[in-house]
PDB file of N, CA and C in Angstrom:
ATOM      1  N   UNK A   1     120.090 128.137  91.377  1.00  0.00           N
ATOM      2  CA  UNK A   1     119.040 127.866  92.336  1.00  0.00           C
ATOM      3  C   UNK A   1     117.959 128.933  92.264  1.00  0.00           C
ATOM      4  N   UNK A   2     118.113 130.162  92.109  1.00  0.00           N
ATOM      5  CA  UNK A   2     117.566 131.478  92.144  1.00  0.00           C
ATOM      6  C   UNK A   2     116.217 131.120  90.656  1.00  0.00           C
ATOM      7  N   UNK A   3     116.556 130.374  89.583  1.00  0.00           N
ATOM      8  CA  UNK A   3     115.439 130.399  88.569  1.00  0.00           C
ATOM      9  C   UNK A   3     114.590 129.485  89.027  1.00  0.00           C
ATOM     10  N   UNK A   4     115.376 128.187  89.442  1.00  0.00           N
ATOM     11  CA  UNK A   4     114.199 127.067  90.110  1.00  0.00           C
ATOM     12  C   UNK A   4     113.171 127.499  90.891  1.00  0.00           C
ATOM     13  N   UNK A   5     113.398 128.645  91.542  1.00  0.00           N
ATOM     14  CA  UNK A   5     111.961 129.001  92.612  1.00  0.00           C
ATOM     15  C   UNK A   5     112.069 130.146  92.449  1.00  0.00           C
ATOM     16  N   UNK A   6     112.371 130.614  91.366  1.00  0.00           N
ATOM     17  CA  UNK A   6     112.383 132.513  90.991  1.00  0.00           C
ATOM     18  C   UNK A   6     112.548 133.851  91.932  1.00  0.00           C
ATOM     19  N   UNK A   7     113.497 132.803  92.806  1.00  0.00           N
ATOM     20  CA  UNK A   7     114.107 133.913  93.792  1.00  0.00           C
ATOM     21  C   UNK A   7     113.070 133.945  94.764  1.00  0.00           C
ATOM     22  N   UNK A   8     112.423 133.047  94.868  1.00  0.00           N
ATOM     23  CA  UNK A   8     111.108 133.560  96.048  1.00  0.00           C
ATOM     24  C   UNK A   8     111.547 132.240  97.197  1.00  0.00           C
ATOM     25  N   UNK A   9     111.693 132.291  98.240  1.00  0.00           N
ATOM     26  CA  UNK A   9     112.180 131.239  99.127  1.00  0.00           C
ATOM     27  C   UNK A   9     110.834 131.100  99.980  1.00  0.00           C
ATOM     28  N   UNK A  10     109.830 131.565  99.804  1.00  0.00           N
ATOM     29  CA  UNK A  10     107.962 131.174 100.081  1.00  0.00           C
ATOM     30  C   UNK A  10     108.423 130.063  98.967  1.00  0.00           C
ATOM     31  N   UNK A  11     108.694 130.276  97.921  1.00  0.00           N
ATOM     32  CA  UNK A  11     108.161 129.019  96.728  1.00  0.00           C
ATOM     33  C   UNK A  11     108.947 127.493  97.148  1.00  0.00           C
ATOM     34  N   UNK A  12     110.296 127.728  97.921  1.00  0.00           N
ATOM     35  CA  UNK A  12     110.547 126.988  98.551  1.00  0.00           C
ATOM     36  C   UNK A  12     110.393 125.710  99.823  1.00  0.00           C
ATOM     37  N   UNK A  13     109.528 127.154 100.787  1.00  0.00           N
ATOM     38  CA  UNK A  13     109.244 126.444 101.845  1.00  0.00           C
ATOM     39  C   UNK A  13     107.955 125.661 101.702  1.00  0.00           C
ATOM     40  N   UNK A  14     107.065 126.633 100.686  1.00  0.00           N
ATOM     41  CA  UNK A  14     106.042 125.259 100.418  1.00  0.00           C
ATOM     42  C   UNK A  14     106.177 124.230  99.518  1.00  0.00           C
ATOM     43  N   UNK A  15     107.034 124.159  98.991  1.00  0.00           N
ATOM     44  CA  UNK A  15     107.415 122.855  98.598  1.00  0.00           C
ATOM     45  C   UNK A  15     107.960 121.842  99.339  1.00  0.00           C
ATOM     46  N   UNK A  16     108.806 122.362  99.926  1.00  0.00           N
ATOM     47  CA  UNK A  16     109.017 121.554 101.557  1.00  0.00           C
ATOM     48  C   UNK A  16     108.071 121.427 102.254  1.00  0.00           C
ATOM     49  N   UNK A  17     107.266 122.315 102.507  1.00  0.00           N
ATOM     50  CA  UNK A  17     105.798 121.825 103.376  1.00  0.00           C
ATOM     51  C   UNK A  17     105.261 121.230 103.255  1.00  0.00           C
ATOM     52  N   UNK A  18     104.696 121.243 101.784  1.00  0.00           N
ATOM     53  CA  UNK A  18     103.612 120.495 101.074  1.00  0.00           C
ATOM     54  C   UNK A  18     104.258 119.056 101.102  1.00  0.00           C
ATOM     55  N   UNK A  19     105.762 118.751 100.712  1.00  0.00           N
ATOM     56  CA  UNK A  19     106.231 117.628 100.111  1.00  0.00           C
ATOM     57  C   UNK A  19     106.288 116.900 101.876  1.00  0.00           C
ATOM     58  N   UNK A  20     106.495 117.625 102.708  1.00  0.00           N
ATOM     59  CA  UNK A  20     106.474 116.926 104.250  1.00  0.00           C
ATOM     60  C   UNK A  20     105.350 116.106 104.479  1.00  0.00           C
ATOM     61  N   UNK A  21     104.324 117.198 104.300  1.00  0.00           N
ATOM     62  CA  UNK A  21     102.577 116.902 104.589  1.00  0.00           C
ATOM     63  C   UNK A  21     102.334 115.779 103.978  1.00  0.00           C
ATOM     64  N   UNK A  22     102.671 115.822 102.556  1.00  0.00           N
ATOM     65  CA  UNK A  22     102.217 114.368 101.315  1.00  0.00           C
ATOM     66  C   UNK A  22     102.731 113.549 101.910  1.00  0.00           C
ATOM     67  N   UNK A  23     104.374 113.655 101.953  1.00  0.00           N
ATOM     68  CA  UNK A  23     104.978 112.073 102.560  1.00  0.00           C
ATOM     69  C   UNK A  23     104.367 111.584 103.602  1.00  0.00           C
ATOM     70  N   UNK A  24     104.050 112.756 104.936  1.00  0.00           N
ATOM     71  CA  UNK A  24     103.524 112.017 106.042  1.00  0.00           C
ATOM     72  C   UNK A  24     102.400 111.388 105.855  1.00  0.00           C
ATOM     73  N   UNK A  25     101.544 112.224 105.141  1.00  0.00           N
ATOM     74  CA  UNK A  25      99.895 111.047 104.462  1.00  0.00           C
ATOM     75  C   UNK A  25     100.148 109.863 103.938  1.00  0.00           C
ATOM     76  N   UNK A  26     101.072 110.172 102.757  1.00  0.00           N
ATOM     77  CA  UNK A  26     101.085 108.610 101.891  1.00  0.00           C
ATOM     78  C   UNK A  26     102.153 107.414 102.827  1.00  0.00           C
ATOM     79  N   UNK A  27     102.734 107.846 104.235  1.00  0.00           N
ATOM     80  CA  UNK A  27     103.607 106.954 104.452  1.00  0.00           C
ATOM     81  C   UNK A  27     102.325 106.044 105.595  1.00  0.00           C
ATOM     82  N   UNK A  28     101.537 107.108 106.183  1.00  0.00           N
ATOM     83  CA  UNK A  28     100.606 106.770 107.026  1.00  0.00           C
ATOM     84  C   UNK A  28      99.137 105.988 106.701  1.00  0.00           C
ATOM     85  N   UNK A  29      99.143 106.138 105.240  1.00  0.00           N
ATOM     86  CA  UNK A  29      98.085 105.483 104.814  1.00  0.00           C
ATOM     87  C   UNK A  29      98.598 104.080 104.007  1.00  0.00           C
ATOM     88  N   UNK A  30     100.333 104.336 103.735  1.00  0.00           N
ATOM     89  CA  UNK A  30     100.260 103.212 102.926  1.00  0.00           C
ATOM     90  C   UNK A  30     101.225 101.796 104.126  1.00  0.00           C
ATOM     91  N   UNK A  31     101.945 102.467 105.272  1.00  0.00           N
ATOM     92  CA  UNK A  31     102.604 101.777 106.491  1.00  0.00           C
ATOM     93  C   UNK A  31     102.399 101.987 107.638  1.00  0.00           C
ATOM     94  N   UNK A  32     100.921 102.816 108.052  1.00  0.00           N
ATOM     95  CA  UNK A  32     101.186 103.361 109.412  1.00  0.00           C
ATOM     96  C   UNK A  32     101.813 103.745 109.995  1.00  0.00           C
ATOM     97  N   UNK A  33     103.038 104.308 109.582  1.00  0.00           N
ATOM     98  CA  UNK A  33     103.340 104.833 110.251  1.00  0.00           C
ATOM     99  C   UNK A  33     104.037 106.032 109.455  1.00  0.00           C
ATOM    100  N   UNK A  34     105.199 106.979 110.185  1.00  0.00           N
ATOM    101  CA  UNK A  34     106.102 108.141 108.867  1.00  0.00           C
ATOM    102  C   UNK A  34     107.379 107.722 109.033  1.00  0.00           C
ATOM    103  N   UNK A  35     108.145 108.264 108.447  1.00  0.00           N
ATOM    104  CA  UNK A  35     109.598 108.168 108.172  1.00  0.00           C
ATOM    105  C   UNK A  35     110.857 109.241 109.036  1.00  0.00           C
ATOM    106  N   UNK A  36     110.371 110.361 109.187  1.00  0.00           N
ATOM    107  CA  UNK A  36     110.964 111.467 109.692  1.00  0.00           C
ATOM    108  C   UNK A  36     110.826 113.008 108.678  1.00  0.00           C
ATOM    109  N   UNK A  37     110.861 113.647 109.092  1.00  0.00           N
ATOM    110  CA  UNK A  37     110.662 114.986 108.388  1.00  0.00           C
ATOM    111  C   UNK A  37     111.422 115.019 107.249  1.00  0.00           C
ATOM    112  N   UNK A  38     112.616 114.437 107.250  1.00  0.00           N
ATOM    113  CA  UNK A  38     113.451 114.812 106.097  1.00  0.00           C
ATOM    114  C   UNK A  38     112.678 113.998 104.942  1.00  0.00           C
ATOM    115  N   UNK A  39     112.571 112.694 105.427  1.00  0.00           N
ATOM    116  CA  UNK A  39     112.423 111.560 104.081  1.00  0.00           C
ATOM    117  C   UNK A  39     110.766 111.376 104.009  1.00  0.00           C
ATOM    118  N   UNK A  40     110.054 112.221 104.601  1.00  0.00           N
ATOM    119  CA  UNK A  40     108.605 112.545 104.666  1.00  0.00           C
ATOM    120  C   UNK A  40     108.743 113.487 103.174  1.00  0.00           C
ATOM    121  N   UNK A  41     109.725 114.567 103.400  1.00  0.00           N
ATOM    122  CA  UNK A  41     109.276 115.955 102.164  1.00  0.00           C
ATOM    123  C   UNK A  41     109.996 114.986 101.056  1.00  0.00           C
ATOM    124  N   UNK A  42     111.423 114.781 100.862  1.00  0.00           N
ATOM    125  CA  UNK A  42     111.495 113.898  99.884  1.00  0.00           C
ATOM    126  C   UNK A  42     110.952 112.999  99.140  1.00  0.00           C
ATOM    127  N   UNK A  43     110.132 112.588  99.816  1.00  0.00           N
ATOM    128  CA  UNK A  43     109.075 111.638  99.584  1.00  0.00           C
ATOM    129  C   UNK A  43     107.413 112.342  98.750  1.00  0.00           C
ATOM    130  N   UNK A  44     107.633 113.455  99.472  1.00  0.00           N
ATOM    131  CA  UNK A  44     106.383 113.871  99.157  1.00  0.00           C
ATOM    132  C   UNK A  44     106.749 115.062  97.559  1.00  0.00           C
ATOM    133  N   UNK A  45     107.927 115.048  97.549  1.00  0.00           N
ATOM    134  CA  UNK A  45     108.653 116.013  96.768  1.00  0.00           C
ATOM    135  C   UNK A  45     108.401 115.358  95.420  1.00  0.00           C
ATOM    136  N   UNK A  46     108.999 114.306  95.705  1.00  0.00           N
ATOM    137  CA  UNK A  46     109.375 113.353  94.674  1.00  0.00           C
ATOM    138  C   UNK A  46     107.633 113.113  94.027  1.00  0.00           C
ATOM    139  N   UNK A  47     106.801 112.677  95.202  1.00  0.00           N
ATOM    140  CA  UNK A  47     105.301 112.191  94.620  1.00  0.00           C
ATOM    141  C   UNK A  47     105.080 113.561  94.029  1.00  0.00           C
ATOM    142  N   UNK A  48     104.955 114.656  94.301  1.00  0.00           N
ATOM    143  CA  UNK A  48     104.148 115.788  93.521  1.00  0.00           C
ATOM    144  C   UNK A  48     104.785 115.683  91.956  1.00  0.00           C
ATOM    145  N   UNK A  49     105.915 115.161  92.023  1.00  0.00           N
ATOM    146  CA  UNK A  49     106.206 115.062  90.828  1.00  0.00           C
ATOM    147  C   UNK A  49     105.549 114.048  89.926  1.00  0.00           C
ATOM    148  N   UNK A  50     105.649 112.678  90.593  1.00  0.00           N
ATOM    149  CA  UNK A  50     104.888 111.530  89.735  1.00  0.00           C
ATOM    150  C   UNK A  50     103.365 112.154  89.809  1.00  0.00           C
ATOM    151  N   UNK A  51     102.518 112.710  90.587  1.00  0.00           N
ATOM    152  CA  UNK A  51     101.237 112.890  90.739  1.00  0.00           C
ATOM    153  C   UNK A  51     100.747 113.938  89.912  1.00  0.00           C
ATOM    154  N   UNK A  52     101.703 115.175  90.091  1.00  0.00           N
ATOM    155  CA  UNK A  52     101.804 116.185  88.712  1.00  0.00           C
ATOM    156  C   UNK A  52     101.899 115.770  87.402  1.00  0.00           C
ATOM    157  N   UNK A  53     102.304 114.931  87.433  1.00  0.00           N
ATOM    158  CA  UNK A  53     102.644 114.187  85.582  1.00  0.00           C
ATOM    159  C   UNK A  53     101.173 113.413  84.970  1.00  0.00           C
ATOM    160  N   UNK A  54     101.027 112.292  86.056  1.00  0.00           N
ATOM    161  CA  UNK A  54      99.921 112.012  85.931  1.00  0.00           C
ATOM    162  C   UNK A  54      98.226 112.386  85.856  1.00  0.00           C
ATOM    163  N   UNK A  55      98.505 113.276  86.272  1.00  0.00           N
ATOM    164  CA  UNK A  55      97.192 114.646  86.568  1.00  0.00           C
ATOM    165  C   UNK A  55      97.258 115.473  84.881  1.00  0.00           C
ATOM    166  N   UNK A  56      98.068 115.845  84.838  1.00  0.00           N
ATOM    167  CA  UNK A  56      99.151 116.611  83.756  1.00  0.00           C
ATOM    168  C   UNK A  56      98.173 115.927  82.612  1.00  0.00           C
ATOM    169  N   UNK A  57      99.090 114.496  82.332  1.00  0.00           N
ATOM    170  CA  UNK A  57      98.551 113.852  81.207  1.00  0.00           C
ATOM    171  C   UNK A  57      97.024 113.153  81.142  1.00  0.00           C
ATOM    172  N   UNK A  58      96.232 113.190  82.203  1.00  0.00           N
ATOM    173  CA  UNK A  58      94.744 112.930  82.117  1.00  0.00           C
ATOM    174  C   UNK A  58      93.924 114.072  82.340  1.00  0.00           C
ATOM    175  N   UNK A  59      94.979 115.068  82.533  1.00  0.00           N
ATOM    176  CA  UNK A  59      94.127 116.523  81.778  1.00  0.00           C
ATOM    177  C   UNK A  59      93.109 117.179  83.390  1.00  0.00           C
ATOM    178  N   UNK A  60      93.511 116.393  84.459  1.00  0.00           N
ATOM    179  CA  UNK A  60      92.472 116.618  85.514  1.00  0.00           C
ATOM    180  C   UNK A  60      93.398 117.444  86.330  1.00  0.00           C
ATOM    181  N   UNK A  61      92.579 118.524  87.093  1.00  0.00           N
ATOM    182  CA  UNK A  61      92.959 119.412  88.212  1.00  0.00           C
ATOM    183  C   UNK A  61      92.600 118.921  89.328  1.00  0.00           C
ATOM    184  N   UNK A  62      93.738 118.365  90.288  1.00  0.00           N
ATOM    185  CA  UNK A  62      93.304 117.777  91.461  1.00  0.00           C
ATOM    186  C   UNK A  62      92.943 118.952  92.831  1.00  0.00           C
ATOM    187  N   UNK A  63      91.679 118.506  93.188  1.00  0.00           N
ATOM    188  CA  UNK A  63      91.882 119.432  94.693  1.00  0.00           C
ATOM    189  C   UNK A  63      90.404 120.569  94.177  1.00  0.00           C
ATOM    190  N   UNK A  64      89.694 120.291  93.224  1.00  0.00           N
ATOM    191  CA  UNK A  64      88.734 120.950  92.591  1.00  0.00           C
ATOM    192  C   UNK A  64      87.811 120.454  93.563  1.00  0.00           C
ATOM    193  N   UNK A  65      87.065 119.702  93.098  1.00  0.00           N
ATOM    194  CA  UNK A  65      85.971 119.428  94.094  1.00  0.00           C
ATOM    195  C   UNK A  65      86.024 119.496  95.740  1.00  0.00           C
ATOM    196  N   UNK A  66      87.181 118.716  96.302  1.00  0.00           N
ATOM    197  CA  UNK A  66      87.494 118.921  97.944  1.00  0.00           C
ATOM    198  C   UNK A  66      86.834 120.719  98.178  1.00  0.00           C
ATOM    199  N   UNK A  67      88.008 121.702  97.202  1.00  0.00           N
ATOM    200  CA  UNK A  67      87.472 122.794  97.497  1.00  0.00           C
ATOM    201  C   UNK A  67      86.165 123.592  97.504  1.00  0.00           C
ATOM    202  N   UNK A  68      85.319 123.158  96.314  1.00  0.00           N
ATOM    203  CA  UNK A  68      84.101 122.809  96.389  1.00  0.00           C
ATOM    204  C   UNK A  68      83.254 122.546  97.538  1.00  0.00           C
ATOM    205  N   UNK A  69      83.458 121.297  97.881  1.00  0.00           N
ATOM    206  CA  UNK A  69      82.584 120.742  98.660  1.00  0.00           C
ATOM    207  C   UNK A  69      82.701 121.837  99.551  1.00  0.00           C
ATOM    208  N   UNK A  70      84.299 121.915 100.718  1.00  0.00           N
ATOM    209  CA  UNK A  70      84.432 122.812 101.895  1.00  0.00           C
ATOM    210  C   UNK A  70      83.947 123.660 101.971  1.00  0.00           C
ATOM    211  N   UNK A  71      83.854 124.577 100.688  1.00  0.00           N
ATOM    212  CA  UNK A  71      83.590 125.908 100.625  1.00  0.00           C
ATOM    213  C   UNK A  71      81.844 125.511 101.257  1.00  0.00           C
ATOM    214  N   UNK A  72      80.856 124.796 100.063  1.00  0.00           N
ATOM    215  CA  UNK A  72      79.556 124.943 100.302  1.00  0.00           C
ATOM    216  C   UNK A  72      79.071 124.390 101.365  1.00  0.00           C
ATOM    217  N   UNK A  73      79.738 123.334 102.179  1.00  0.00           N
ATOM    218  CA  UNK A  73      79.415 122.979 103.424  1.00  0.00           C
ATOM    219  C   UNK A  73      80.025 123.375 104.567  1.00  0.00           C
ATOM    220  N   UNK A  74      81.053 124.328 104.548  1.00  0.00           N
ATOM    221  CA  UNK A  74      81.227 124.835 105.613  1.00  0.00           C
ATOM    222  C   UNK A  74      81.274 126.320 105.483  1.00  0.00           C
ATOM    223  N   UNK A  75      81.683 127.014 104.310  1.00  0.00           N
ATOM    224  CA  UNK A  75      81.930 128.195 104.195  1.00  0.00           C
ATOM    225  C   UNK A  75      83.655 128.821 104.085  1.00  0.00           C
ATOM    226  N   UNK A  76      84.444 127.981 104.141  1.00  0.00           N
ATOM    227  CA  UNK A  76      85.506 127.926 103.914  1.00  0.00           C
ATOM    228  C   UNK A  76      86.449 128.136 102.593  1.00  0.00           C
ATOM    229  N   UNK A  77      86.808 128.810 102.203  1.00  0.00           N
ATOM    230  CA  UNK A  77      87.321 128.982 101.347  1.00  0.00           C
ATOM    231  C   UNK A  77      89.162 128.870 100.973  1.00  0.00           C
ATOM    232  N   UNK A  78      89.547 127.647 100.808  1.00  0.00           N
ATOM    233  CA  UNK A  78      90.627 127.064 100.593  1.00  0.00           C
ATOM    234  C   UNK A  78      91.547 127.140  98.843  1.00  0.00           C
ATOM    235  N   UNK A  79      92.892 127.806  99.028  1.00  0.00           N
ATOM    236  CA  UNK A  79      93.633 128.272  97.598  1.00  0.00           C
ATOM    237  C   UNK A  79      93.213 126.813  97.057  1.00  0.00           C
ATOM    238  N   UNK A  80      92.544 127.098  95.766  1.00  0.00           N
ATOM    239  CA  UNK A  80      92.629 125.006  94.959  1.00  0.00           C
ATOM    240  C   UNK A  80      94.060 124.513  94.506  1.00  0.00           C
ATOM    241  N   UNK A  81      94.598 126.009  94.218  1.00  0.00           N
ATOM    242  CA  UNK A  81      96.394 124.871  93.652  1.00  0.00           C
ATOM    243  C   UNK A  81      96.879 124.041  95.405  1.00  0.00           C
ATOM    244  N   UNK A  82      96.524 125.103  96.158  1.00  0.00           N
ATOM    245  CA  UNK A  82      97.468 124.359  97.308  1.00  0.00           C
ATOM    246  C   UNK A  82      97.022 123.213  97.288  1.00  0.00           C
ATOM    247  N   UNK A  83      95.409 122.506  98.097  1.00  0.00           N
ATOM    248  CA  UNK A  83      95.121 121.960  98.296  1.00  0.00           C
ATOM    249  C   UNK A  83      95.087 120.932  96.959  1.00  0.00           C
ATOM    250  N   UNK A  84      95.494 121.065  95.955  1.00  0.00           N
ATOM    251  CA  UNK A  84      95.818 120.242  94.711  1.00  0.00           C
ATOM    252  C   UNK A  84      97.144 119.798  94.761  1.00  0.00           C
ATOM    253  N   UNK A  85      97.860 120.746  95.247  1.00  0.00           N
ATOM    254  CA  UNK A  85      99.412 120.062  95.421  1.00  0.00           C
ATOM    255  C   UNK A  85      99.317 119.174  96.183  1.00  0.00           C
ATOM    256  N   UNK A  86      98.701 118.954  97.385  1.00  0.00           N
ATOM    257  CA  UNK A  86      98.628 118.458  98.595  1.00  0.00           C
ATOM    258  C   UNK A  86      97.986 116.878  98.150  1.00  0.00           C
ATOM    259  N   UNK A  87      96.957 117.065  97.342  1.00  0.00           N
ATOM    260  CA  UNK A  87      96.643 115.705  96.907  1.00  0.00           C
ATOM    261  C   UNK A  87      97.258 114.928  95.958  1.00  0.00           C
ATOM    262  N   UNK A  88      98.211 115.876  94.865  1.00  0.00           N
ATOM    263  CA  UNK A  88      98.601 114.800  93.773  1.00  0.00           C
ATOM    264  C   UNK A  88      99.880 114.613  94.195  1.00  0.00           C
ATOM    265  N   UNK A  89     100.404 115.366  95.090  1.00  0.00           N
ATOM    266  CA  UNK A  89     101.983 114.838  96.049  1.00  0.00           C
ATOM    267  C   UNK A  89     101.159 113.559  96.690  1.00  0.00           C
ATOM    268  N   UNK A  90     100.833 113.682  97.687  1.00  0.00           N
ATOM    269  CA  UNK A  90     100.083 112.257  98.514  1.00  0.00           C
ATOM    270  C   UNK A  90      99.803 111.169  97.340  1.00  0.00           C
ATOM    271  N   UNK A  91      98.932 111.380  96.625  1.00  0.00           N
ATOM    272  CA  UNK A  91      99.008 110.419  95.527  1.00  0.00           C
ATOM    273  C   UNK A  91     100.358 109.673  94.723  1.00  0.00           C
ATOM    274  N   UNK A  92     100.937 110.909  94.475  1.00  0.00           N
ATOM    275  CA  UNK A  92     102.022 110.257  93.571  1.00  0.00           C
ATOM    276  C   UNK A  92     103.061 109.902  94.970  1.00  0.00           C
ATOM    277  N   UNK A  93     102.878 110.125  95.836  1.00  0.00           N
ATOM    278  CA  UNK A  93     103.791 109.502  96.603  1.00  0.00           C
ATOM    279  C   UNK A  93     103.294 108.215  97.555  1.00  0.00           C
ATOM    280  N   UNK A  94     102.003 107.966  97.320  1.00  0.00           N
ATOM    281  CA  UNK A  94     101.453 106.785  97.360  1.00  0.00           C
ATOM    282  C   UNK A  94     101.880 105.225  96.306  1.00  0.00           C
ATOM    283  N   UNK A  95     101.822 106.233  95.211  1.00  0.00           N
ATOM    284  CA  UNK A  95     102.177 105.063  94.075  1.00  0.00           C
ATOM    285  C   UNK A  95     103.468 105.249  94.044  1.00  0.00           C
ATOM    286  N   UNK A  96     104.499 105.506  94.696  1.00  0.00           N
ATOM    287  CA  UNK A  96     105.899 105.406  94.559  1.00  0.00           C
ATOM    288  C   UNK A  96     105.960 104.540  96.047  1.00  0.00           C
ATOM    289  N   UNK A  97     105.437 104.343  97.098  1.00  0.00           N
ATOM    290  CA  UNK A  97     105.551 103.771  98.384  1.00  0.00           C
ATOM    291  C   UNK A  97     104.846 102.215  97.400  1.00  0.00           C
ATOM    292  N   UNK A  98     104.024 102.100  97.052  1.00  0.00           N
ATOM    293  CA  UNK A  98     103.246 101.280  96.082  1.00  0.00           C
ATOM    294  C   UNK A  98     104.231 100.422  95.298  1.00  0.00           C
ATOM    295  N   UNK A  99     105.045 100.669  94.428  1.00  0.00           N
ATOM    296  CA  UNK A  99     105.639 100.237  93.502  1.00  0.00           C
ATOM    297  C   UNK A  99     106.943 100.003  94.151  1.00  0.00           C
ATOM    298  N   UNK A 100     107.315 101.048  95.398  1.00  0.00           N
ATOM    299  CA  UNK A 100     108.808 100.572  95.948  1.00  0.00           C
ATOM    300  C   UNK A 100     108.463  98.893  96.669  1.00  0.00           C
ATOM    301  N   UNK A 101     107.354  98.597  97.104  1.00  0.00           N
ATOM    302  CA  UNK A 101     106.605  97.643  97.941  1.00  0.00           C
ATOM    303  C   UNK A 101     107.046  96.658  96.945  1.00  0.00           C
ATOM    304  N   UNK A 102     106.376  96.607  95.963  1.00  0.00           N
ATOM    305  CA  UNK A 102     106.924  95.370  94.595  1.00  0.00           C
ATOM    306  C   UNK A 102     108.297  94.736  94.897  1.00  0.00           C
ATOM    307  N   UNK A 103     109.175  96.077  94.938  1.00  0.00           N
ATOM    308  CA  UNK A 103     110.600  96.366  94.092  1.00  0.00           C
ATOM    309  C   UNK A 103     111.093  95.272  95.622  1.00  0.00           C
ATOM    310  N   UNK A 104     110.953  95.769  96.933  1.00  0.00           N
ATOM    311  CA  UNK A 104     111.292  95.225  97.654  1.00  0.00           C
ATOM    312  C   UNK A 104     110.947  93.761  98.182  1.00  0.00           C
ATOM    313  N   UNK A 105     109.633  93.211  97.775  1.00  0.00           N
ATOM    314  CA  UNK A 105     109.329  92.278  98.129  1.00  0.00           C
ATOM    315  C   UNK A 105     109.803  90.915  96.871  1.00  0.00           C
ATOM    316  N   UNK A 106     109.986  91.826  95.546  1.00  0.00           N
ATOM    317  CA  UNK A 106     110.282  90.958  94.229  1.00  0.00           C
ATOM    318  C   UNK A 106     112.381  91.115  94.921  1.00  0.00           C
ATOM    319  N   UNK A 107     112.587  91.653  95.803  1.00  0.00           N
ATOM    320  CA  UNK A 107     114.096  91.382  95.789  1.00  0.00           C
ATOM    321  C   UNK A 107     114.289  90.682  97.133  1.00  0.00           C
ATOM    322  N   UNK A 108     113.398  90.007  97.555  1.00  0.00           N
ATOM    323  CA  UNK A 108     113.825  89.186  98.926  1.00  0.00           C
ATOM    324  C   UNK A 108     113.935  87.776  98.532  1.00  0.00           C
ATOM    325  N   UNK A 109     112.940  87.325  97.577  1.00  0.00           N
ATOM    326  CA  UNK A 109     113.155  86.124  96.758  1.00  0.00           C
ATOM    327  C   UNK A 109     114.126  85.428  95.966  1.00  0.00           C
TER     328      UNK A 109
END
């Protein structure tokens, strides 16, 4: 466990944070409503992964511009990995709420 997050248990909790935050976005934008804290970070755990891959292989850094913009219109200055985790978790855990939608509606038939 100690190499997975290199002994740092910060590297932990924001992964749990972040993966909470994503699930609660992508469950709220894609069902209105959330799931619960646990199956919110799982959820959002799981998307940073599909959203990381996909980002990964089209070569794009998510969370660039948002930071951008904030900074020049408000003065704010926001870390870009965080706020990049934050979007390609939500994303990839959008298209996993997305595709579970298929899976479930192609198995009621």
């Amino acid at each position: 466990m100690e190499s997975l997050f290199d002994g740092n248990i910060v590297n932990l909790f924001t992964m749990v944070l972040v993966g909470a935050l994503a699930g609660t976005l992508a469950a709220r934008i894609m069902k209105g409503s959330h799931f619960g804290f646990v199956t919110n970070a799982i959820l959002g755990i799981a998307g940073a992964v599909v959203g990381g891959t996909i980002f990964n292989f089209l070569g794009l850094t998510p969370g660039v511009e948002i930071v951008k913009t904030i900074d020049t219109t408000f003065g704010v200055q926001l870390p870009q990995n965080f706020v990049g985790m934050i979007v390609s978790a939500t994303l990839g855990a959008i298209l996993i709420l997305w595709i579970g939608g298929f899976i479930k509606v192609g198995g009621r038939k």
